[in-house]
N, C-alpha and C. Protein backbone atom coordinates (compact mmCIF):
# COMPACT_ATOMS: atom_id res chain seq x y z
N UNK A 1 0.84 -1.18 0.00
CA UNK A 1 0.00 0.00 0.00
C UNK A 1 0.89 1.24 0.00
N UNK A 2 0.53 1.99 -0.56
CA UNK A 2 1.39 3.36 -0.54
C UNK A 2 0.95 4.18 0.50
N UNK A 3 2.22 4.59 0.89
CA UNK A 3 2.26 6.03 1.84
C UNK A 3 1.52 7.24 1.92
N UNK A 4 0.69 7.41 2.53
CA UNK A 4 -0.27 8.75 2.62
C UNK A 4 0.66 9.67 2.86
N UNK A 5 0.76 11.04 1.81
CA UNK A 5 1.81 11.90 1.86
C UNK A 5 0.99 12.98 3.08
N UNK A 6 1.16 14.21 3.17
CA UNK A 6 0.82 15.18 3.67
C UNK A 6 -0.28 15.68 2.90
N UNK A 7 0.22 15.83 1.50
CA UNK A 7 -0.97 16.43 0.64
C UNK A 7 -2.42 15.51 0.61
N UNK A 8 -1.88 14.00 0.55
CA UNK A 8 -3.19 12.89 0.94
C UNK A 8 -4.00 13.42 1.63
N UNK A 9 -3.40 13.52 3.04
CA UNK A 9 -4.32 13.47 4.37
C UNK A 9 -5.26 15.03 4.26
N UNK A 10 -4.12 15.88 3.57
CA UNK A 10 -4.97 17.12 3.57
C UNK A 10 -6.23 17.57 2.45
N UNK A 11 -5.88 16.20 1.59
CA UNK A 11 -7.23 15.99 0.29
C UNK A 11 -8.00 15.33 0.89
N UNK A 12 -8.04 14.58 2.15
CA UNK A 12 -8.94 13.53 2.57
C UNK A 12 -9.69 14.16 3.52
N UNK A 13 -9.08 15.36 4.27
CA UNK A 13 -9.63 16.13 5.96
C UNK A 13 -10.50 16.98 4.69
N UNK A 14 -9.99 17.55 3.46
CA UNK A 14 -11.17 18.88 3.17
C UNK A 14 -12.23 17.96 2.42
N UNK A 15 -11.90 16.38 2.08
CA UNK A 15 -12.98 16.43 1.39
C UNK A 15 -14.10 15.67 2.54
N UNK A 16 -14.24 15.52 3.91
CA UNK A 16 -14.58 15.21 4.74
C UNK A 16 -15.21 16.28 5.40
N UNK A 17 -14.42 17.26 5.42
CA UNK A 17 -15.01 18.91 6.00
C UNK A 17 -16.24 19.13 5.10
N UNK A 18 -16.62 18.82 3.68
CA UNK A 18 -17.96 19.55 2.92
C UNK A 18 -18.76 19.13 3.59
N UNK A 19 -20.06 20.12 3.87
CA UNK A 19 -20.80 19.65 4.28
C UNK A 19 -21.92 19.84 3.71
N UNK A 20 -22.35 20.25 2.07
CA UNK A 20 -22.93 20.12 1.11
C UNK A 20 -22.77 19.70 -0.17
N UNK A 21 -24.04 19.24 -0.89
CA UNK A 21 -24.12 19.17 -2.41
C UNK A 21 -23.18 20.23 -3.09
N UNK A 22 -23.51 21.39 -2.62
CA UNK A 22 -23.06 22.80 -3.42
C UNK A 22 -21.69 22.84 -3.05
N UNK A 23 -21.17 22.46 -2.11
CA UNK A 23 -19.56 22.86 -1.59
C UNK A 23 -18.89 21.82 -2.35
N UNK A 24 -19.46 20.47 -2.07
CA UNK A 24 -18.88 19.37 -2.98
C UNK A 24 -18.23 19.79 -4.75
N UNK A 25 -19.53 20.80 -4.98
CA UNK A 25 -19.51 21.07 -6.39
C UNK A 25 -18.15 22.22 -6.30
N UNK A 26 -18.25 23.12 -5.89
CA UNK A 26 -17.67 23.93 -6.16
C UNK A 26 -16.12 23.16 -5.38
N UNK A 27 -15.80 22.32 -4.54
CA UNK A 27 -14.74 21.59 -4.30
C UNK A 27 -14.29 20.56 -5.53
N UNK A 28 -15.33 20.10 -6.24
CA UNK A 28 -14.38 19.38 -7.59
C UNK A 28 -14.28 20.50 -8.83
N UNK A 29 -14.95 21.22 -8.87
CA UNK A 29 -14.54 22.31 -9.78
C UNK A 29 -13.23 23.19 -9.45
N UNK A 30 -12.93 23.10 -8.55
CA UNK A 30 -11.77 24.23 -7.71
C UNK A 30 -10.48 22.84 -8.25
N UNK A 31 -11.04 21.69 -7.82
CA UNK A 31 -9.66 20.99 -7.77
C UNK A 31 -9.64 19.97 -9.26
N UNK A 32 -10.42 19.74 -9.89
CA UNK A 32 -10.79 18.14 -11.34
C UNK A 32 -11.43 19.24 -12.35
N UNK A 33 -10.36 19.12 -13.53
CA UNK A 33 -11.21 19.34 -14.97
C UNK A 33 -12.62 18.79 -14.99
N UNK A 34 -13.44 19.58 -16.15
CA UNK A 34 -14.68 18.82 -15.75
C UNK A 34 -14.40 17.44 -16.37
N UNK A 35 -13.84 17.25 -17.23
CA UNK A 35 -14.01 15.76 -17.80
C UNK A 35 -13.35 14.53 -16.29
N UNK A 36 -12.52 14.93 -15.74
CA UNK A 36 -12.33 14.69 -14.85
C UNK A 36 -13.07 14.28 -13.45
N UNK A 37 -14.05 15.10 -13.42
CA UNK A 37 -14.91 15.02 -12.29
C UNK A 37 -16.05 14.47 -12.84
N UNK A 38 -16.16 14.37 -14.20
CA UNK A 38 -17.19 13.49 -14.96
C UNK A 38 -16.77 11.89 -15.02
N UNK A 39 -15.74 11.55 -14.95
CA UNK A 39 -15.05 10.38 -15.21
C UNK A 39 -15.23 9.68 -13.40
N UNK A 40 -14.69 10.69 -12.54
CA UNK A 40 -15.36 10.28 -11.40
C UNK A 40 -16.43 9.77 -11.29
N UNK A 41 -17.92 10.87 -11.54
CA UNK A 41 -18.91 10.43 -11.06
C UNK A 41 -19.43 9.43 -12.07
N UNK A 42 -18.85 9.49 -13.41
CA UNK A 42 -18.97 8.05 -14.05
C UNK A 42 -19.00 6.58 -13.67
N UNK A 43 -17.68 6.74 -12.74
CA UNK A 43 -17.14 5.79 -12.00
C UNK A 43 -18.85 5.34 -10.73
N UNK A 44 -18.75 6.28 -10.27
CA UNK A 44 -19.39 6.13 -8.84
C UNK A 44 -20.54 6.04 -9.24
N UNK A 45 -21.46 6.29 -10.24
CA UNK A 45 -22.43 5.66 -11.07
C UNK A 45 -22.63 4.63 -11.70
N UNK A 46 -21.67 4.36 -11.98
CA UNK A 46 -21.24 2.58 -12.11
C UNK A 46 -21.13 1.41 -11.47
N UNK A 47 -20.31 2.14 -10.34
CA UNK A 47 -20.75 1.45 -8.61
C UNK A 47 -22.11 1.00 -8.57
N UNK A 48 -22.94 2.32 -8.59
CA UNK A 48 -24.54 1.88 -8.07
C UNK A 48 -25.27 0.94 -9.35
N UNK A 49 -25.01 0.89 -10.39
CA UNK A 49 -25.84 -0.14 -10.89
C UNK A 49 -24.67 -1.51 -10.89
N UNK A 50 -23.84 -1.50 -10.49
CA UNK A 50 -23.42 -2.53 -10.07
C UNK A 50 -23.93 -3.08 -8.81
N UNK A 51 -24.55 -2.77 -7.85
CA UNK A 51 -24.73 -2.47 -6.70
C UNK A 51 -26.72 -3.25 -7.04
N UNK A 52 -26.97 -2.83 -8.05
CA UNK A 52 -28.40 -3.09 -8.43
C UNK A 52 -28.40 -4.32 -9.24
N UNK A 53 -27.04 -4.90 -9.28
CA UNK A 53 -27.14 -6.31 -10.11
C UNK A 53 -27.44 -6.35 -11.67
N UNK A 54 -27.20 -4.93 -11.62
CA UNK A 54 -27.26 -4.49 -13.70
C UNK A 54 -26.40 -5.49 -14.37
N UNK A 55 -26.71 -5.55 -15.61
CA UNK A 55 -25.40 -6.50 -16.44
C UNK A 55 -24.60 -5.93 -17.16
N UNK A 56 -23.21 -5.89 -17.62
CA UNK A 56 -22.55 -5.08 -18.11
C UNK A 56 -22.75 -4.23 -19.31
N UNK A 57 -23.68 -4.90 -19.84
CA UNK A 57 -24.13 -4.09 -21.30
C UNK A 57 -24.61 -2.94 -21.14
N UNK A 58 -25.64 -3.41 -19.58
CA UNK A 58 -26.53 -2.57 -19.96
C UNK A 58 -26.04 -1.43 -19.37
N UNK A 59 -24.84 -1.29 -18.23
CA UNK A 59 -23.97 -0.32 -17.64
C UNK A 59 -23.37 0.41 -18.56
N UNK A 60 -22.47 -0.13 -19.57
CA UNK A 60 -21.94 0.26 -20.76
C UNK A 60 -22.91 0.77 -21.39
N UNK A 61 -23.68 0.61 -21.81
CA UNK A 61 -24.82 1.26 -22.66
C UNK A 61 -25.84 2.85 -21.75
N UNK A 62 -25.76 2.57 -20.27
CA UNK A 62 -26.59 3.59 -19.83
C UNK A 62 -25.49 4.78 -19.36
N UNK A 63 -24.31 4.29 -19.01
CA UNK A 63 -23.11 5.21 -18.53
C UNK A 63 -22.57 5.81 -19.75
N UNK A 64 -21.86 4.88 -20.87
CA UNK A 64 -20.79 5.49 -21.56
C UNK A 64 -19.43 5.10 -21.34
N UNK A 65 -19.23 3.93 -19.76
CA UNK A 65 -18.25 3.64 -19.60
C UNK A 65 -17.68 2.58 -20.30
N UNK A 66 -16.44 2.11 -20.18
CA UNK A 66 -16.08 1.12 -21.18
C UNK A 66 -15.95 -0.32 -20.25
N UNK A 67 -15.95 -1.39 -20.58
CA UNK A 67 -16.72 -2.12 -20.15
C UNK A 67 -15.23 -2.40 -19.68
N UNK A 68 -14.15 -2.65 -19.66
CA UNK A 68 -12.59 -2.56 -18.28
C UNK A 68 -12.82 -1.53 -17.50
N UNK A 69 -13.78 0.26 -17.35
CA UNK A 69 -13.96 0.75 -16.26
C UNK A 69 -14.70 -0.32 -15.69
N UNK A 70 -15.49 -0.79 -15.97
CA UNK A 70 -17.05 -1.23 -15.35
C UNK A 70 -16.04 -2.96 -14.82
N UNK A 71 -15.62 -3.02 -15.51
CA UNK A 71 -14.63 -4.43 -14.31
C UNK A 71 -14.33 -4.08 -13.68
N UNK A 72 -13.51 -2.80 -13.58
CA UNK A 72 -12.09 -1.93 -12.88
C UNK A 72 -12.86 -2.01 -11.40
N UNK A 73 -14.61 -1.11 -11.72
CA UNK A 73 -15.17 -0.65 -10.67
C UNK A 73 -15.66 -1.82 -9.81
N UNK A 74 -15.86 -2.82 -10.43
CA UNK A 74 -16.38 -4.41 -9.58
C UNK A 74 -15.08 -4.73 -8.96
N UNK A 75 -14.13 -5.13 -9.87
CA UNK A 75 -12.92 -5.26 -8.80
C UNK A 75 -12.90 -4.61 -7.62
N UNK A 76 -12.83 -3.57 -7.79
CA UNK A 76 -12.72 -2.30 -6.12
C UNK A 76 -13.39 -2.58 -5.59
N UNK A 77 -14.67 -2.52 -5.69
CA UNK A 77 -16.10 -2.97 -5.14
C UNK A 77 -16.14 -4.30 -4.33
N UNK A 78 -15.54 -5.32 -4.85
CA UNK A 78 -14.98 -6.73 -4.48
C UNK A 78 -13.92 -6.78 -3.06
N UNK A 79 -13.33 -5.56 -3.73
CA UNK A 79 -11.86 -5.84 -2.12
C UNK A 79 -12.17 -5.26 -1.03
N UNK A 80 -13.57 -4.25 -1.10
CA UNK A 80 -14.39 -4.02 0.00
C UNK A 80 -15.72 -3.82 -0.39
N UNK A 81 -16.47 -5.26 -0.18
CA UNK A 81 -17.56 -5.01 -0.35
C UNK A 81 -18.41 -4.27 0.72
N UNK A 82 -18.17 -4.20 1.99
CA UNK A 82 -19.03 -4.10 3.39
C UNK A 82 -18.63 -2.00 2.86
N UNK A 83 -17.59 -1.49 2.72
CA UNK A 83 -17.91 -0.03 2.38
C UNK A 83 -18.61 0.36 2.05
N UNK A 84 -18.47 -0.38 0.10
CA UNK A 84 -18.97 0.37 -0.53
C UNK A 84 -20.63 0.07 -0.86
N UNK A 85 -21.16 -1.08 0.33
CA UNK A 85 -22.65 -1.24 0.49
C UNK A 85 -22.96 -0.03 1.27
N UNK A 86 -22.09 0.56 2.37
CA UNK A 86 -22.35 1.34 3.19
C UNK A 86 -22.78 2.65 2.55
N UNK A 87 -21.25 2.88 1.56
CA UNK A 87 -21.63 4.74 1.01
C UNK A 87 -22.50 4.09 -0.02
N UNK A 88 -23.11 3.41 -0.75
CA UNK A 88 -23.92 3.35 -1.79
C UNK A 88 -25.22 3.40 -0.94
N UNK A 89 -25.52 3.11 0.69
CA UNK A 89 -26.97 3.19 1.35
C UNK A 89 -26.78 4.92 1.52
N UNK A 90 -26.14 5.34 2.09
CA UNK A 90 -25.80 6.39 2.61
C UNK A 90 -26.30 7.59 1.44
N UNK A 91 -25.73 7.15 -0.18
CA UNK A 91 -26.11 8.09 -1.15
C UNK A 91 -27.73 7.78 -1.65
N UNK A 92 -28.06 6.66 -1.55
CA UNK A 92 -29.71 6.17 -1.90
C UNK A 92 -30.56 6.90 -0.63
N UNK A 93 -30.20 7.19 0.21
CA UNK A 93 -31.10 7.61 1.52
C UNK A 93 -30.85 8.85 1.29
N UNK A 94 -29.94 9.91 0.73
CA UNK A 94 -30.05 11.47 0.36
C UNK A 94 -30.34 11.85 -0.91
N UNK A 95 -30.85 10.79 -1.91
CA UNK A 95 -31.22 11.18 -2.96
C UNK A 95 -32.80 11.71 -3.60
């Protein structure tokens, strides 16, 4: 595992400090190109219909992602499943 630098811990405390939708926004705009912060929430949209037992097509087909993101994101998803059930309840209950 790699070393959490200084700059880590201090990307991890501000992105823990938002305490809105709107701050969030204006926190990936301040710091991720938009394609960037699109590729994120690509990602983390991918999560959730993974999460819904979607099949890859149809992920690939409703996202845009390419179907090695959409492994990439099951893999991760796989090496902790008990998390990312957690933040995927956590985002379905504020939506």
């Amino acid at each position: 595992m790699e070393k959490k630098t200084s700059a880590d811990k201090y990307l991890y405390i501000s992105a823990a400090a938002l305490e809105s939708a709107g701050e969030a926004e204006n926190f990936f705009k301040f710091l991720c190109t938009e394609k960037e912060t699109q590729l994120i929430a690509q990602r983390l949209y991918v999560a959730k219909l993974l999460s819904e037992n979607r099949v890859y097509s149809e992920i690939v087909k409703e996202t845009g992602a390419s179907s090695a993101t959409v492994s990439r994101v099951k893999r991760a998803m796989a090496t902790d499943r008990k998390y990312f059930t957690k933040l995927l309840s956590k985002l379905n209950e504020q939506l």
